[in-house]
Protein backbone atom coordinates (compact mmCIF):
# COMPACT_ATOMS: atom_id res chain seq x y z
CA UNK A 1 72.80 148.33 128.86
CA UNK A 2 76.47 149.24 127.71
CA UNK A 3 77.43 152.80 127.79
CA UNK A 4 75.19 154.54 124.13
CA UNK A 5 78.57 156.33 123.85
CA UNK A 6 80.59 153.92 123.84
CA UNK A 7 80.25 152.63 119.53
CA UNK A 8 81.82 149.46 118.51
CA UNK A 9 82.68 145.88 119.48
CA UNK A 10 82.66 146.36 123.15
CA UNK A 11 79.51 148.08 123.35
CA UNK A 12 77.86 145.70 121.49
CA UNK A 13 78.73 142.85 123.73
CA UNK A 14 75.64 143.05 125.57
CA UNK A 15 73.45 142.26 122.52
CA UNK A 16 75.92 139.93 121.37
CA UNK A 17 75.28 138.16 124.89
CA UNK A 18 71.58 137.95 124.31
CA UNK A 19 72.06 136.59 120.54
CA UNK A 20 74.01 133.97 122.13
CA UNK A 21 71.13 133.61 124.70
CA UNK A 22 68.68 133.06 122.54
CA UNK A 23 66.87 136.08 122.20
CA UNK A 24 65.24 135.99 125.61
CA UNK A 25 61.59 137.91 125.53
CA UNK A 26 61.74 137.16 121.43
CA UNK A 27 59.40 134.64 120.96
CA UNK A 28 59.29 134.79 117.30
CA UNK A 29 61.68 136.11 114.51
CA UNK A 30 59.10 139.21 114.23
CA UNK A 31 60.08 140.10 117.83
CA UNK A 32 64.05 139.50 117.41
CA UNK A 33 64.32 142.42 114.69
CA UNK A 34 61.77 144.70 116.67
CA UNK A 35 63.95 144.02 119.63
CA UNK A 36 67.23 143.62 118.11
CA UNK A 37 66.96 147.21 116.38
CA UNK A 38 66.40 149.45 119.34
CA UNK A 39 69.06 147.81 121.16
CA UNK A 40 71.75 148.33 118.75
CA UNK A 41 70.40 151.89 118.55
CA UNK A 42 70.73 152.33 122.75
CA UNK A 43 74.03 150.87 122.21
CA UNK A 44 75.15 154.08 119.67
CA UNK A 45 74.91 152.52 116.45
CA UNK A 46 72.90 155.46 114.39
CA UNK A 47 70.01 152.91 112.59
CA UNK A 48 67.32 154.22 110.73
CA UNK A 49 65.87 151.30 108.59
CA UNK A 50 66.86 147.47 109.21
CA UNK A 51 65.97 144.75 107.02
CA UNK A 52 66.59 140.98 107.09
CA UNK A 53 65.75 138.81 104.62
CA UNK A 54 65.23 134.80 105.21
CA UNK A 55 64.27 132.06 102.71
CA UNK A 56 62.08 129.25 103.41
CA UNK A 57 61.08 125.93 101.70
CA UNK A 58 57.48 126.67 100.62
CA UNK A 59 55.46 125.94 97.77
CA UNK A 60 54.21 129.62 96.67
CA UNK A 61 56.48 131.97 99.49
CA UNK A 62 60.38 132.37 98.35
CA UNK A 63 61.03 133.77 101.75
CA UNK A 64 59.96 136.49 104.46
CA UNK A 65 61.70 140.03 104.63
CA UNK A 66 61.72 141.68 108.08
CA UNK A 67 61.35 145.46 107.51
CA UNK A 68 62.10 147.83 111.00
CA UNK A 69 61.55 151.44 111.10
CA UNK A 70 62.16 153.25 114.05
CA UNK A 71 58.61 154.98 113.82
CA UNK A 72 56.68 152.32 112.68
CA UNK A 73 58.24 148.81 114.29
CA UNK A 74 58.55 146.02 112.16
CA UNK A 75 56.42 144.77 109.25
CA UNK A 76 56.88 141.07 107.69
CA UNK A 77 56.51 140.75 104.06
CA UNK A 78 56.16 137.45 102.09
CA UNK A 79 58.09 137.41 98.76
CA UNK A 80 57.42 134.86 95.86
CA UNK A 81 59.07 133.33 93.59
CA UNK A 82 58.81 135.40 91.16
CA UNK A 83 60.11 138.57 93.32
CA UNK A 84 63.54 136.57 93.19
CA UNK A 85 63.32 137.46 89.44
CA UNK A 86 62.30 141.32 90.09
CA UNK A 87 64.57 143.83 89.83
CA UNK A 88 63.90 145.05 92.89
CA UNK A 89 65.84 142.36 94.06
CA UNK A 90 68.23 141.46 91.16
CA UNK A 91 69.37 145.08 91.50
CA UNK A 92 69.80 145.12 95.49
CA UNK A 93 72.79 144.28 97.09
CA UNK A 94 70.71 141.44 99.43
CA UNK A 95 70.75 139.47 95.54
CA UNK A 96 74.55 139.86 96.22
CA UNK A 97 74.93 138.68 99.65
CA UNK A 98 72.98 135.95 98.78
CA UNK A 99 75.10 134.61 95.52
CA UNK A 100 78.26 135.57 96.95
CA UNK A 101 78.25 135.15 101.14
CA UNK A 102 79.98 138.37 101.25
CA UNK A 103 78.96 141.84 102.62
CA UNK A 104 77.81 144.77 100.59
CA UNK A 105 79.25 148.10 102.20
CA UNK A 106 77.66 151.67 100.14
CA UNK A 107 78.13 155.34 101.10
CA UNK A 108 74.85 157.19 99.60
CA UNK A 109 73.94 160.12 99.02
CA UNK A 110 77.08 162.01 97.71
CA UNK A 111 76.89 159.27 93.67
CA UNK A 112 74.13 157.19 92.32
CA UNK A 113 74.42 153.64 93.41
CA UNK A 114 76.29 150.97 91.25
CA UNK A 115 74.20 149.86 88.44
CA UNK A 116 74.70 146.55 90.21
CA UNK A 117 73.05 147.88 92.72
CA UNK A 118 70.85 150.34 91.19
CA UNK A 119 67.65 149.76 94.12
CA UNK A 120 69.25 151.56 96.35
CA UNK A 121 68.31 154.78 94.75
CA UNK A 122 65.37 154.87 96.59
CA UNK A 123 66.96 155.29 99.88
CA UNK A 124 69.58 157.88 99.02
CA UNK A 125 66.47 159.73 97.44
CA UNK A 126 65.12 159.33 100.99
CA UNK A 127 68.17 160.70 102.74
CA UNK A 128 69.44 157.79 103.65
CA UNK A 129 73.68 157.79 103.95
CA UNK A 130 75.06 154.50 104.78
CA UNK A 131 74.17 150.97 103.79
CA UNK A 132 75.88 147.89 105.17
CA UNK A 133 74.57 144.42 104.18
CA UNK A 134 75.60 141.36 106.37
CA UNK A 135 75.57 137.89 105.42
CA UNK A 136 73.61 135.46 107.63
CA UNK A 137 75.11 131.69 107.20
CA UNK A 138 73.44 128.98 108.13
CA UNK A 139 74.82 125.37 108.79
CA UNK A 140 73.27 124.12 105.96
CA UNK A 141 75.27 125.90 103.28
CA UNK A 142 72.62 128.53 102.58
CA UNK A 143 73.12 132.41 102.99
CA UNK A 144 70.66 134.85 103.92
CA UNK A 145 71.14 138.21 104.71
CA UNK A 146 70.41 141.46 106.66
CA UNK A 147 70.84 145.37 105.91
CA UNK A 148 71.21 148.16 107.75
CA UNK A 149 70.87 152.02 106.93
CA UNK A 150 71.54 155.41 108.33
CA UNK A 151 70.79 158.99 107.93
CA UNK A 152 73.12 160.08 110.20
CA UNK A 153 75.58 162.85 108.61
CA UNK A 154 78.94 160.60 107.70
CA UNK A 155 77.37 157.94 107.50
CA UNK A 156 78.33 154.93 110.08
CA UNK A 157 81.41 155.43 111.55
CA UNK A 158 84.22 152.18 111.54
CA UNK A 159 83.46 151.06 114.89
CA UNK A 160 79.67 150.80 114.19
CA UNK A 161 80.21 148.49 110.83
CA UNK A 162 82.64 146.39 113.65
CA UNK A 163 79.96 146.09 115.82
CA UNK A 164 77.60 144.78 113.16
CA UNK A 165 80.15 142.68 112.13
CA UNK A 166 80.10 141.21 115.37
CA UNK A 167 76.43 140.00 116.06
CA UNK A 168 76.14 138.41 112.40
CA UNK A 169 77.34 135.06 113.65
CA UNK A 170 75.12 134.73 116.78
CA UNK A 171 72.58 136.27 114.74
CA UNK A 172 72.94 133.83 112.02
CA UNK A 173 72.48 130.84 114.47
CA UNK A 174 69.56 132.13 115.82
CA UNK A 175 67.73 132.85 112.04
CA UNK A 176 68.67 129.24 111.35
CA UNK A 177 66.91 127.86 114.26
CA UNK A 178 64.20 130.52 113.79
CA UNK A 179 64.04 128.81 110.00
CA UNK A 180 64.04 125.90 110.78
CA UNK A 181 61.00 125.79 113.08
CA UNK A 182 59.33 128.21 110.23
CA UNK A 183 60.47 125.45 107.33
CA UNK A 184 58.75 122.74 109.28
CA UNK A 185 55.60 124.11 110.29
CA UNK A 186 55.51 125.18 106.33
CA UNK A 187 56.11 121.72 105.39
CA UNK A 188 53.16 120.02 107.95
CA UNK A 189 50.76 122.95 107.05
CA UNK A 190 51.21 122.29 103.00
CA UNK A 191 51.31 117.95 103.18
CA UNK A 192 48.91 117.61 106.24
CA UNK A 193 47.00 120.48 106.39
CA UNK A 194 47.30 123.54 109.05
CA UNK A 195 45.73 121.82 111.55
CA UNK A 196 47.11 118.32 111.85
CA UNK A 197 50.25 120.51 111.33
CA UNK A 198 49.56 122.27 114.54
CA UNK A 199 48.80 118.96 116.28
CA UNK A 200 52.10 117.39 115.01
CA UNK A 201 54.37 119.94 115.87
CA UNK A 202 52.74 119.87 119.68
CA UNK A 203 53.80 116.27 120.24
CA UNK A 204 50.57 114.14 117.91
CA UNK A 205 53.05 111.92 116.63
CA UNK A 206 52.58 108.02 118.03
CA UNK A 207 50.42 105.57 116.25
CA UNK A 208 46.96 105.56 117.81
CA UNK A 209 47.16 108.86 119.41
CA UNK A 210 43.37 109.86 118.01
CA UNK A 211 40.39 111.85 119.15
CA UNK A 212 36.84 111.41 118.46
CA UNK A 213 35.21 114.62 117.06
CA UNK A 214 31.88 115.85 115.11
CA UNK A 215 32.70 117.48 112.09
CA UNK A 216 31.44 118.14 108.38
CA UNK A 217 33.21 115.72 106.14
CA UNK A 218 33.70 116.96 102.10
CA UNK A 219 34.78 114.18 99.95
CA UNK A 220 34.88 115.32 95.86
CA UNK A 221 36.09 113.63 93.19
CA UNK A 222 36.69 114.23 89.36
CA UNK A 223 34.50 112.63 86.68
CA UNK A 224 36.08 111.00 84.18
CA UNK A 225 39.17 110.68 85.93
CA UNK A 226 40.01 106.85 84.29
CA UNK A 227 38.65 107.98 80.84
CA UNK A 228 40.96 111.36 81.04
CA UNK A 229 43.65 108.83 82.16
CA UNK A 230 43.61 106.78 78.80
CA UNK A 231 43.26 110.40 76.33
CA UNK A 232 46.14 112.43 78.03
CA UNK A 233 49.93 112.52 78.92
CA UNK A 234 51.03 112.58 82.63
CA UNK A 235 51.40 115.85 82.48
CA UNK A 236 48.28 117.04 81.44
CA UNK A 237 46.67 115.14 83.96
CA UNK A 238 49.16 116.55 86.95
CA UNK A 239 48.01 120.03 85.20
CA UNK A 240 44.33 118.87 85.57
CA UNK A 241 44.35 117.77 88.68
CA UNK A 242 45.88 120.87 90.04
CA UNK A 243 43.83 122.84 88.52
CA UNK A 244 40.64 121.19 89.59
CA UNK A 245 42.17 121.24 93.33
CA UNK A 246 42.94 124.92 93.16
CA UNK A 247 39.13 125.54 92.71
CA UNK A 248 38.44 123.80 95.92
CA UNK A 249 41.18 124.44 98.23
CA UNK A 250 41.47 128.43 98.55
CA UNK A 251 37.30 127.99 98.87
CA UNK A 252 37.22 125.31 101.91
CA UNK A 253 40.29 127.49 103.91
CA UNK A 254 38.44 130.36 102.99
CA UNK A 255 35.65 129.05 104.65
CA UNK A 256 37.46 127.10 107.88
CA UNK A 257 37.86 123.69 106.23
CA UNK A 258 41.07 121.81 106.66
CA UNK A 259 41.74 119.79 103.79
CA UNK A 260 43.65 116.60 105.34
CA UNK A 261 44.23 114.57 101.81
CA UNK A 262 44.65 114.26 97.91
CA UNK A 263 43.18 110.89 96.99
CA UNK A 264 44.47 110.11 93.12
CA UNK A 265 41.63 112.64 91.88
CA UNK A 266 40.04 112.64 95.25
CA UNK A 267 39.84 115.48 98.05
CA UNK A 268 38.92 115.03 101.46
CA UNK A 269 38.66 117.64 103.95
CA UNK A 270 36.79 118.63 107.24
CA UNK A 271 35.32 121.54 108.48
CA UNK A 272 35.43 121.09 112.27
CA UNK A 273 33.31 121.99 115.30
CA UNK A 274 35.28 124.47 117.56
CA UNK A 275 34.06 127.74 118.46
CA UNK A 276 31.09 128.00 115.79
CA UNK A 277 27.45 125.89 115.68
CA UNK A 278 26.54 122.96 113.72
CA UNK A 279 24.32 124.63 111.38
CA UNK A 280 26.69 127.61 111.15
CA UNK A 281 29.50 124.98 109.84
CA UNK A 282 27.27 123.31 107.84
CA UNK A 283 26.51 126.99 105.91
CA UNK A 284 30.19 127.35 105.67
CA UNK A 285 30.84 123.91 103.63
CA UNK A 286 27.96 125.11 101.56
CA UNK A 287 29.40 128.45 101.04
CA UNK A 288 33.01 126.48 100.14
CA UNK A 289 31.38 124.70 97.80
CA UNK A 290 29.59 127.52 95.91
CA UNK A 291 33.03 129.34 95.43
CA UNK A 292 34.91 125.98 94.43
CA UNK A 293 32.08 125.90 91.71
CA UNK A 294 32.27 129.42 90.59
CA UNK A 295 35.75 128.87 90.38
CA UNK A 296 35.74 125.71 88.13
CA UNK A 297 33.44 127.90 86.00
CA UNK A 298 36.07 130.24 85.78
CA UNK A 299 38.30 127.57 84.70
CA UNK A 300 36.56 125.96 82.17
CA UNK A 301 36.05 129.50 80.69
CA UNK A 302 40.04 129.19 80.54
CA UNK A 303 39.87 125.79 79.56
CA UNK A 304 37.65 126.18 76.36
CA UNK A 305 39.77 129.39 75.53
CA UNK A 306 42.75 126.84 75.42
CA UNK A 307 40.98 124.33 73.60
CA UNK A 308 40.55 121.98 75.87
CA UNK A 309 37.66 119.98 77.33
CA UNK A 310 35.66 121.26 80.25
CA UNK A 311 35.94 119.07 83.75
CA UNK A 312 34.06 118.06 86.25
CA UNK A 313 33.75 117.25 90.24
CA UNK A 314 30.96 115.36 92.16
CA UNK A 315 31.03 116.79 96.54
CA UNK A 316 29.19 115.07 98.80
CA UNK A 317 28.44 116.75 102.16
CA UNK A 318 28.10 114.93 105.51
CA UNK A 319 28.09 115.78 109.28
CA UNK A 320 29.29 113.26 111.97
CA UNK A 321 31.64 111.64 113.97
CA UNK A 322 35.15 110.48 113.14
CA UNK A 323 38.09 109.35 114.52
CA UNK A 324 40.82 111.63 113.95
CA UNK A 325 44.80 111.25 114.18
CA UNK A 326 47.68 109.16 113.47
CA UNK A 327 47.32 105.75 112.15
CA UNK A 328 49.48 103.61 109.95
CA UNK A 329 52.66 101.16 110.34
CA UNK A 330 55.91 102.08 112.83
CA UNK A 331 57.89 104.62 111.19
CA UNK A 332 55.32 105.75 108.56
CA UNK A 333 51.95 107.58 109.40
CA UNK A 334 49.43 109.41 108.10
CA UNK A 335 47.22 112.27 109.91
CA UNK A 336 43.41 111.86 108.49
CA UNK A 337 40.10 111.22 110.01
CA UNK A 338 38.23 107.58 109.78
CA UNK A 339 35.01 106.18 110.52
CA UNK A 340 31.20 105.65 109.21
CA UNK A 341 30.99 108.83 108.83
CA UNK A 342 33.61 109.32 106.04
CA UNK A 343 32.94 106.01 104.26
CA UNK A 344 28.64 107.66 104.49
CA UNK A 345 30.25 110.63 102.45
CA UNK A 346 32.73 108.90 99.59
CA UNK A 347 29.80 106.40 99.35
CA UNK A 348 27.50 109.56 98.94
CA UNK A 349 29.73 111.22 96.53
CA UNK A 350 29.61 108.11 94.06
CA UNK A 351 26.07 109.21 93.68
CA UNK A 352 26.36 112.48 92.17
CA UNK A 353 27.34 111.35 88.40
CA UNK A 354 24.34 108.35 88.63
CA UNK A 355 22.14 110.81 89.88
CA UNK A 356 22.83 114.03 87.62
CA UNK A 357 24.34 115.81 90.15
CA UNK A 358 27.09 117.83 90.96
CA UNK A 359 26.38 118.05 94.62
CA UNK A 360 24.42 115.74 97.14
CA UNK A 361 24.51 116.12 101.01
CA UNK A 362 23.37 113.68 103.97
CA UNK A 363 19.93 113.42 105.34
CA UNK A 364 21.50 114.59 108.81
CA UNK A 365 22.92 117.17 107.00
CA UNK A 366 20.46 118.51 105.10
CA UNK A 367 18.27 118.49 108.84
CA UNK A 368 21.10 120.44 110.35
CA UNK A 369 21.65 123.63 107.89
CA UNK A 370 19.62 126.53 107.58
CA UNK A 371 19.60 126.05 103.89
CA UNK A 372 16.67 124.06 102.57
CA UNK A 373 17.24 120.89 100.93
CA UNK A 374 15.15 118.53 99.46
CA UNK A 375 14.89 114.79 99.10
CA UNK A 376 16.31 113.04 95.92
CA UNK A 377 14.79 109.74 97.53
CA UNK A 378 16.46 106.68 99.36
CA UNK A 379 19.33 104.84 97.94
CA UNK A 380 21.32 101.58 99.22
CA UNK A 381 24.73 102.39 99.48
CA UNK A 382 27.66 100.15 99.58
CA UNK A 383 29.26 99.38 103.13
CA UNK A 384 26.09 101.14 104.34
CA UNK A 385 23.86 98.69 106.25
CA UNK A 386 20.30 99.81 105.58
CA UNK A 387 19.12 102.39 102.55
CA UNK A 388 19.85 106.19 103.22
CA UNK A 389 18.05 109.05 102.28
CA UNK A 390 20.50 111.82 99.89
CA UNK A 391 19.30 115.69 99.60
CA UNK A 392 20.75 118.10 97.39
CA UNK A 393 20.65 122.05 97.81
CA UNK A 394 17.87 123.50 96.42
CA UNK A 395 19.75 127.17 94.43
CA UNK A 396 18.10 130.02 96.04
């Protein structure tokens, strides 16, 4: 490591090197900053607080902040949307940075900040000194950033702002390639689901390449979908359909589900066999279904508030085989699960409205939980070769 007395350019070079490198012994953007800190500190540079900020293409999360305290490491925070609207961040000089691509340089301590820049009160009220914020730039055009702040007496000195200065562009490389990775596991979680996502982005990506696997199939569906089609704008049935899909989706992750697609007003999801027992998964779709239905309670509460009409889903619950992977045409494929099995539960599913109910499960099912069940009779089913016998939950 370069000489701790020796403050600037040069004695940076060593980190620099590593930047360049890669981040050796980093395997993850967490462990850059918690590694990237301490060296800069060994290398003279007086740091007490580091924080880099990176944005992401996600649905609900803005972008991750990367906090590093010399006493307590480095915590990752997720910011939303609506943070970028906060002033907490409107008044910070990383909301500059990021409209501008320049640095933000601030003695504290001696004035209050800048109204621009009015955040930063909390750190001279702290003790903090200095503040230097870097701009990261990426390839792409975009420009994320990174601070740093001191308590040292003085503040930092000119050769420690040059050697921060000097790691921003190998630093910048490496965030974008760190993003980038981030940005597409994002993107295969949110359209595939996390674990097709996981399966992708570890080389499942030829037609055909499918495994056979026992699993507990969910397949719902909205009553009244074509009616509701005919009554209300696009919109309001985009706003529907959310809706009804944010009831079930938070309760089937929440519960170890994987929901692999959105079928028009149709879910489909799995809850698969790894490390727990067949009845044990079974009581976990059950349990993901009695939150998705406390939750569209909730939101027909909302929805009669609003003046609008109350909705509806039909679940059917099976357990069996499937074929899951990648099928489709060359160049285009989708990651879901096939078989019987799944045609057994949409066929099922059509039998909740017919039958008065909002919930129906399998016979093999129902034989394979260890909550009781009982017999709504035998029913032919199309696609199904001989009559099969449909349970429903009995509400304990």
């Amino acid at each position: 490591m370069t000489n701790p007395t020796s403050t600037g350019i040069a004695a940076v070079a060593s980190v620099y090197d590593w930047l360049v490198d890669g981040a050796p012994g980093a395997a993850n953007a967490k462990e850059v900053v918690a590694q990237l800190a301490p060296q800069l500190l060994a290398c003279g540079i007086p740091l007490d607080r580091v924080e880099a900020f990176v944005r992401t293409l996600h649905p609900h999360i803005v972008g991750r902040g990367f906090h590093w305290h010399p006493d307590t490491g480095v915590e990752v925070r997720e910011n939303s949307y609506a943070y970028l609207q906060s002033p907490a961040f409107l008044l910070s000089p990383v909301s500059a940075v990021f409209q501008s691509g320049n640095e933000v340089r601030l003695h504290l301590g001696e004035n209050a900040p800048p109204e621009q820049y009015a955040a930063l009160q909390r750190l001279a009220d702290q003790g903090y000194t200095d503040y230097f914020a870097g701009p990261l730039r990426f390839l792409s055009g975009q420009v994320h950033a990174i601070t740093f702040a001191t308590k040292r007496a003085g503040g930092f000195t000119v050769a420690h702002i040059a050697g921060l200065r000097q790691i921003l562009r190998p630093l910048s490389r490496l965030a974008e390639i760190l993003a980038l990775s981030r940005t597409a596991v994002n993107l295969l979680n949110t359209y595939v689901g996390n674990d097709a996502g996981d399966r992708i982005m570890q080389g499942a990506i030829r037609r055909g390449d499918t495994e056979s696997t026992r699993a507990v199939i969910w397949f719902s569906d909205l009553r009244g979908f074509t009616a509701m089609s005919s009554e209300l704008p696009p919109t309001a049935i985009i706003a529907t359909l959310n809706d009804l899909f944010d009831c079930q989706v938070p309760a089937i992750d929440a519960c170890g589900g994987q929901v692999l697609k959105f079928i028009g007003d149709g879910l489909l999801a799995i809850f698969p066999l790894r490390t727990k027992s067949e009845p044990q998964v079974c009581d976990a779709a059950l349990d993901a279904a009695g939150r998705a239905f406390a939750a569209l309670v909730d939101l027909n509460e909302r929805r009669q508030s609003a003046g609008q009409k109350p909705i509806a889903f039909g679940l059917a619950l099976h357990i069996g085989e499937i074929a899951y992977g990648n099928i489709g045409g060359l160049g285009r494929l989708d990651f879901t699960c096939i078989g019987p099995a799944v045609n057994l539960a949409a066929r099922l599913e059509s039998l909740t409205s017919s039958l008065g109910r909002t919930m129906v499960v399998s016979a093999e099912f129902a034989a394979t939980t260890s909550k009781p069940a009982q017999s709504l009779g035998s029913f032919a089913l199309k696609g199904v070769p001989a009559p099969v016998e449909v349970f429903a939950p009995v509400q304990e």
